[in-house]
N, C-alpha and C. Protein backbone atom coordinates (compact mmCIF):
# COMPACT_ATOMS: atom_id res chain seq x y z
N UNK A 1 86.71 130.28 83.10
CA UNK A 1 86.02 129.97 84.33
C UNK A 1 86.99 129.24 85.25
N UNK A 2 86.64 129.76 86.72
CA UNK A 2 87.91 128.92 88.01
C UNK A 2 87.15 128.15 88.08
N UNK A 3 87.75 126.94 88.18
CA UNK A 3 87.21 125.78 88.82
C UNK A 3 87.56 125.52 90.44
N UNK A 4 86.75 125.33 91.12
CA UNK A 4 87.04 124.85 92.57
C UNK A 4 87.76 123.91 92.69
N UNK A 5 88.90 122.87 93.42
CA UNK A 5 89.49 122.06 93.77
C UNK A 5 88.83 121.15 95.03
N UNK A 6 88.46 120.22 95.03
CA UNK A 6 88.57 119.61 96.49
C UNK A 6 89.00 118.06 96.71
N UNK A 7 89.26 118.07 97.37
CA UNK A 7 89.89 116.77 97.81
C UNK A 7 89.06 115.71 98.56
N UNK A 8 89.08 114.42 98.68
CA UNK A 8 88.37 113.57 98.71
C UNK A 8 89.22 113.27 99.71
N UNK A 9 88.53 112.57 100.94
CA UNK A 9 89.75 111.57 102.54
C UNK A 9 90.69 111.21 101.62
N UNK A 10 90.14 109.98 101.00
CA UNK A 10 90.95 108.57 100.14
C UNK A 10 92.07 109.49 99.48
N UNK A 11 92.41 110.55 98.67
CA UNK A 11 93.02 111.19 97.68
C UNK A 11 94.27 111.97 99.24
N UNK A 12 93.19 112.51 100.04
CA UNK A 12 94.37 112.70 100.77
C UNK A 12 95.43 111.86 101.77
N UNK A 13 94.66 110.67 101.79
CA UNK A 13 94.98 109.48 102.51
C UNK A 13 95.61 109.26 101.71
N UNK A 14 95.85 109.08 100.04
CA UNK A 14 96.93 108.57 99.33
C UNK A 14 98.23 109.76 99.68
N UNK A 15 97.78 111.11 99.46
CA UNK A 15 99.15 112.26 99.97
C UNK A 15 99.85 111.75 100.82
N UNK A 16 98.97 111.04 101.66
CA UNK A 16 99.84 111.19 102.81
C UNK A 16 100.97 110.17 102.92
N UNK A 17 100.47 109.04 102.39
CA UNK A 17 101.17 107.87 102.33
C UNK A 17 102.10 107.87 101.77
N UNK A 18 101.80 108.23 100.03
CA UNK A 18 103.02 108.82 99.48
C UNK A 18 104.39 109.80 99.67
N UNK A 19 103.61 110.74 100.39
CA UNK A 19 104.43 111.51 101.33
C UNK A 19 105.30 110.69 102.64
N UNK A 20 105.16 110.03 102.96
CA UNK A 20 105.56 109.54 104.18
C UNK A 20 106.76 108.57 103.60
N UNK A 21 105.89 107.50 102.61
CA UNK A 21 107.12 106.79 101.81
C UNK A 21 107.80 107.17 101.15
N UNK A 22 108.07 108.09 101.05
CA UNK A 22 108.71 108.58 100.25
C UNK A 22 109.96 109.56 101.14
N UNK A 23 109.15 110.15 102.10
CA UNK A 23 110.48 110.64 103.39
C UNK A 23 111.22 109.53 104.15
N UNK A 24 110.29 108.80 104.28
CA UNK A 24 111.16 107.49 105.26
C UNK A 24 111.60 106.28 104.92
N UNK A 25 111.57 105.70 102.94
CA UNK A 25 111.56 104.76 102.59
C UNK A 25 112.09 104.94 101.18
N UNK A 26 112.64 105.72 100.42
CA UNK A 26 112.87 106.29 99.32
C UNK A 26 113.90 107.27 99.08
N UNK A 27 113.29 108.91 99.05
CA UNK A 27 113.93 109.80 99.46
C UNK A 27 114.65 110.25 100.79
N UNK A 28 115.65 111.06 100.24
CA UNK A 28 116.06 111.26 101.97
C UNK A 28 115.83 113.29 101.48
N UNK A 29 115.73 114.20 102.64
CA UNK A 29 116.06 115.21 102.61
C UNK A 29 115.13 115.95 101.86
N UNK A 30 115.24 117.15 101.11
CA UNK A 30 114.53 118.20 100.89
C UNK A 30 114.00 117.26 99.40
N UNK A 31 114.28 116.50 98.43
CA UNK A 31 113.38 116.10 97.51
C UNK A 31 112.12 115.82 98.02
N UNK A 32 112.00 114.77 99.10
CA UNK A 32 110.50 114.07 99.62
C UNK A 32 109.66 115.19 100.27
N UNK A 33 110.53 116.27 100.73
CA UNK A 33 109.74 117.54 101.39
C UNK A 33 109.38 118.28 99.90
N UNK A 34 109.75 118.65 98.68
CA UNK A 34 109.38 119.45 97.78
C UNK A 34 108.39 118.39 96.44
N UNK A 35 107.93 117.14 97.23
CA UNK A 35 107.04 116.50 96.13
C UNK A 35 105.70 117.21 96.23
N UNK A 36 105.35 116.97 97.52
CA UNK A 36 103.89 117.10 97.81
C UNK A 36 103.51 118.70 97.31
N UNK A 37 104.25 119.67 97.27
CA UNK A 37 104.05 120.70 96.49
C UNK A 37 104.00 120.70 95.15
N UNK A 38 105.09 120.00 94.70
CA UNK A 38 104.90 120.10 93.13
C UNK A 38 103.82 119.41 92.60
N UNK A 39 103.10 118.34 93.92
CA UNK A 39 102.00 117.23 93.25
C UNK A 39 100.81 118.59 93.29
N UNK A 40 100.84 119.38 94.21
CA UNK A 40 99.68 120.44 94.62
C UNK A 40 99.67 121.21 93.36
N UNK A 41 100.86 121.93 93.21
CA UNK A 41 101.16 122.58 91.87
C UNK A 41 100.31 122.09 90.53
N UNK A 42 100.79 120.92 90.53
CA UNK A 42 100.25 120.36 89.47
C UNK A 42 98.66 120.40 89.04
N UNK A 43 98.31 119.85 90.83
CA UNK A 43 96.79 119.94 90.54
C UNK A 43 96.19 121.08 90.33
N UNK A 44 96.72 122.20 90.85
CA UNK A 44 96.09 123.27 90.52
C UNK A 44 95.47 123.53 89.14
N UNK A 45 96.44 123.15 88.85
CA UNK A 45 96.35 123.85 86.94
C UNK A 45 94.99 123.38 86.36
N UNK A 46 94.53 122.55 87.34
CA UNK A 46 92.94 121.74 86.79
C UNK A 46 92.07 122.91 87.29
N UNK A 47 92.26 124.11 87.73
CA UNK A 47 91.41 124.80 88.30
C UNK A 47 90.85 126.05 86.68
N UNK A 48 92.00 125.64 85.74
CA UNK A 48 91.69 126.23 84.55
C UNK A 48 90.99 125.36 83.35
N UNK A 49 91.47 124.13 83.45
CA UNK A 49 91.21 123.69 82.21
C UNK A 49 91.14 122.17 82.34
N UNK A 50 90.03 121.44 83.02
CA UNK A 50 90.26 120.33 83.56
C UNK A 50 89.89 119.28 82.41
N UNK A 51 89.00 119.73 81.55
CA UNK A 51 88.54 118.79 80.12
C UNK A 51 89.62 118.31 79.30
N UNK A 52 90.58 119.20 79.86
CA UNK A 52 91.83 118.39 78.64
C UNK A 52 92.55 117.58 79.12
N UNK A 53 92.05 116.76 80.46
CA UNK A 53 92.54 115.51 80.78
C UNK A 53 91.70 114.57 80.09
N UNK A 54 92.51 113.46 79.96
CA UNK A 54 91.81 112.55 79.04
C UNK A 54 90.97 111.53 80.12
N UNK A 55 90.26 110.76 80.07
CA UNK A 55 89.50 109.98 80.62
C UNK A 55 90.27 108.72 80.88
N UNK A 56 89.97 108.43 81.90
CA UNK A 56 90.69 107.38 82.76
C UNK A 56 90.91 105.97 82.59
N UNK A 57 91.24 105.22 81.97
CA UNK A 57 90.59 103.64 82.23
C UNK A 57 89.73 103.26 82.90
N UNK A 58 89.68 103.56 84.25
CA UNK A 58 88.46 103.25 85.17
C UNK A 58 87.42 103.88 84.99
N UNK A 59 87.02 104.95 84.03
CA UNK A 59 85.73 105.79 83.75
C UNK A 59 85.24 104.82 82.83
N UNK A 60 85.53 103.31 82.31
CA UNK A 60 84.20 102.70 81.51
C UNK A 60 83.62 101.84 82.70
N UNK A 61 83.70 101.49 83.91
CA UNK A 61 83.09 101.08 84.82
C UNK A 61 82.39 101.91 85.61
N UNK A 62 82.25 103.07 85.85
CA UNK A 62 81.57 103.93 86.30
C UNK A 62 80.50 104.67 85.86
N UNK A 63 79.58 105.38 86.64
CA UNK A 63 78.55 106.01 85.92
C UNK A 63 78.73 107.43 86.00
N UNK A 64 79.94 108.05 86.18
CA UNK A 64 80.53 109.15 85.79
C UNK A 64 82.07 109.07 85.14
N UNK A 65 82.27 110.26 84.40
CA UNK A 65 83.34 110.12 83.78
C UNK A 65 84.87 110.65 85.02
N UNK A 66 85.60 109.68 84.93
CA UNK A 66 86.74 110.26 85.98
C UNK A 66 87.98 110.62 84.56
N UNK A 67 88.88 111.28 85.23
CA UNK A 67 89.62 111.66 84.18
C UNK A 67 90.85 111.43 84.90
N UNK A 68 91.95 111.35 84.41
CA UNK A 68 93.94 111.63 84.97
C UNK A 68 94.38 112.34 84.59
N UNK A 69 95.44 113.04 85.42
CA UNK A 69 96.56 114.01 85.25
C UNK A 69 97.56 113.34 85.88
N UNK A 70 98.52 113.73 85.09
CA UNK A 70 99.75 112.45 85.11
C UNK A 70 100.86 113.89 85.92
N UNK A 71 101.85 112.84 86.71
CA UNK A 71 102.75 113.47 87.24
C UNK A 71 103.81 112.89 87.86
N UNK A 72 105.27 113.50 87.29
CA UNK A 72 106.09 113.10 87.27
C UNK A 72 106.49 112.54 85.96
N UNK A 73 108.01 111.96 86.21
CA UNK A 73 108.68 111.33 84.96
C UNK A 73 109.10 109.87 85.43
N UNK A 74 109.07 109.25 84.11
CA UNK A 74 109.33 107.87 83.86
C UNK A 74 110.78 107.89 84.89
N UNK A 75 110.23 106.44 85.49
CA UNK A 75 109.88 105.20 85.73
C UNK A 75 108.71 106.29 86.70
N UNK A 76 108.90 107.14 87.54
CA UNK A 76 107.64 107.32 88.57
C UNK A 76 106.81 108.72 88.42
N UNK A 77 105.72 107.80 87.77
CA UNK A 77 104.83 109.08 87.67
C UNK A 77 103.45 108.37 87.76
N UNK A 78 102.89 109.64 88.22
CA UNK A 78 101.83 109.54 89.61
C UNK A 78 100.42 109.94 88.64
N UNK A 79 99.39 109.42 89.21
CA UNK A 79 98.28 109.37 88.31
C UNK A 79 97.09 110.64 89.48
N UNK A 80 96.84 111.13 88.99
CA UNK A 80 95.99 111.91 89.65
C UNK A 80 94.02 111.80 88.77
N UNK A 81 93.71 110.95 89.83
CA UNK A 81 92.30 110.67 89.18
C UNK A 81 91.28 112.05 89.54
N UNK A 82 90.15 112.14 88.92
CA UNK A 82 89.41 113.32 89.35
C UNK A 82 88.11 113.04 88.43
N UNK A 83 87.30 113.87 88.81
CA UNK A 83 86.14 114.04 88.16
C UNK A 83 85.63 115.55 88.05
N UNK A 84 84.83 115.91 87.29
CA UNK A 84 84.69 117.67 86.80
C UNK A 84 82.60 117.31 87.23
N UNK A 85 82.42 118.19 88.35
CA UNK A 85 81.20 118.52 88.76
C UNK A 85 81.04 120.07 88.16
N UNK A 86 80.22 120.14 87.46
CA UNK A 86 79.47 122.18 87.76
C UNK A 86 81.20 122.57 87.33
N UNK A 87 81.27 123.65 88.38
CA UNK A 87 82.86 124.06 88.11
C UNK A 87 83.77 123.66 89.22
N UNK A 88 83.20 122.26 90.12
CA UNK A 88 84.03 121.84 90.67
C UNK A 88 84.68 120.86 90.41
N UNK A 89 86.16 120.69 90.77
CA UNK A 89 87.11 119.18 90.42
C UNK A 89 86.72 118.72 91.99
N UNK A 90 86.80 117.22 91.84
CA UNK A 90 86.89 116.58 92.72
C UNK A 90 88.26 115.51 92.55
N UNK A 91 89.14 116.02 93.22
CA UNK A 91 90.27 114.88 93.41
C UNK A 91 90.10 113.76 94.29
N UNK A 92 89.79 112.61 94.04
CA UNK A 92 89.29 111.39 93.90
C UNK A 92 90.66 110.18 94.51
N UNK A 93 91.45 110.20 93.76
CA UNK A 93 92.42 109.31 94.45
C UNK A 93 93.87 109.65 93.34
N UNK A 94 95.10 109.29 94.53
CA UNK A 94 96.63 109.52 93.84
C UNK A 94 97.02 108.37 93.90
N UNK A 95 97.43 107.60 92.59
CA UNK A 95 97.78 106.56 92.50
C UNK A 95 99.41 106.44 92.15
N UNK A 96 100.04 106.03 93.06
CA UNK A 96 101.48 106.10 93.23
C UNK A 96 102.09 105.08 91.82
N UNK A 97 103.20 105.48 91.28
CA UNK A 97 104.06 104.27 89.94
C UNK A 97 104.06 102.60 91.02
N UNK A 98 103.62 101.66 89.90
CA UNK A 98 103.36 100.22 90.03
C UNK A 98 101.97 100.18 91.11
N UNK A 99 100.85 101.17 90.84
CA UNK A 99 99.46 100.40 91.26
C UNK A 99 98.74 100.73 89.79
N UNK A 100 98.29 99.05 89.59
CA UNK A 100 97.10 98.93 88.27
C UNK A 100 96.16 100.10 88.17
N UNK A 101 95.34 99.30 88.81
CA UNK A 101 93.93 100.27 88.28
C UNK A 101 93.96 100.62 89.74
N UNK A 102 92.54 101.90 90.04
CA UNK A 102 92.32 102.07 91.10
C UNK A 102 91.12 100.85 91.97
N UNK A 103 91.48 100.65 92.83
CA UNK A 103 90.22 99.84 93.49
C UNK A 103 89.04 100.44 93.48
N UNK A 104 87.90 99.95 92.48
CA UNK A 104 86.84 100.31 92.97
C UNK A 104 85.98 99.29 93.69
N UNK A 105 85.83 99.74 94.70
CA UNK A 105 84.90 99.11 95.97
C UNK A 105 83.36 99.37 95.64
């Protein structure tokens, strides 16, 4: 079964940020331009088989289960939170290397 993908403001509000710091504060040149694809890439693959992410830390405070998909390599790798509706993913928020938990408000 395909699973649908969608994206949440906050999740793309994190893209973007990440994206940005990462062109103007980090990377220089075609790496910071070829993240945000490979982060897309990545997520895709939840469109097959999203249960075999493991559950989140922040899913025992909640009244749904959120799950992560991890991305990237040590020291920076990127947490991709989500939750599995019906056969839709909901991408929820991208949590960049050195943020704890996610804020829940």
């Amino acid at each position: 079964m395909a699973f649908e993908i969608i994206y949440s403001d906050e999740a793309k509000k994190n893209l973007d940020t990440i994206t940005s710091w990462l062109l103007y504060e980090r990377l220089a040149g075609e790496t910071a331009l070829l993240w945000p694809e490979g982060l897309r890439e990545k997520i895709d693959t939840l469109s097959e088989w999203p249960d075999r992410c493991p559950l989140a830390l922040e899913s025992k405070s909640l009244p749904f289960e959120m799950r992560q998909l991890l991305y990237g390599r040590k020291p920076r790798i990127y947490r991709i939170l989500f939750a599995i509706d019906g056969n839709t993913v909901h991408i929820l928020y991208i949590r960049r290397p050195g943020e704890k938990l996610v804020p829940l408000n």
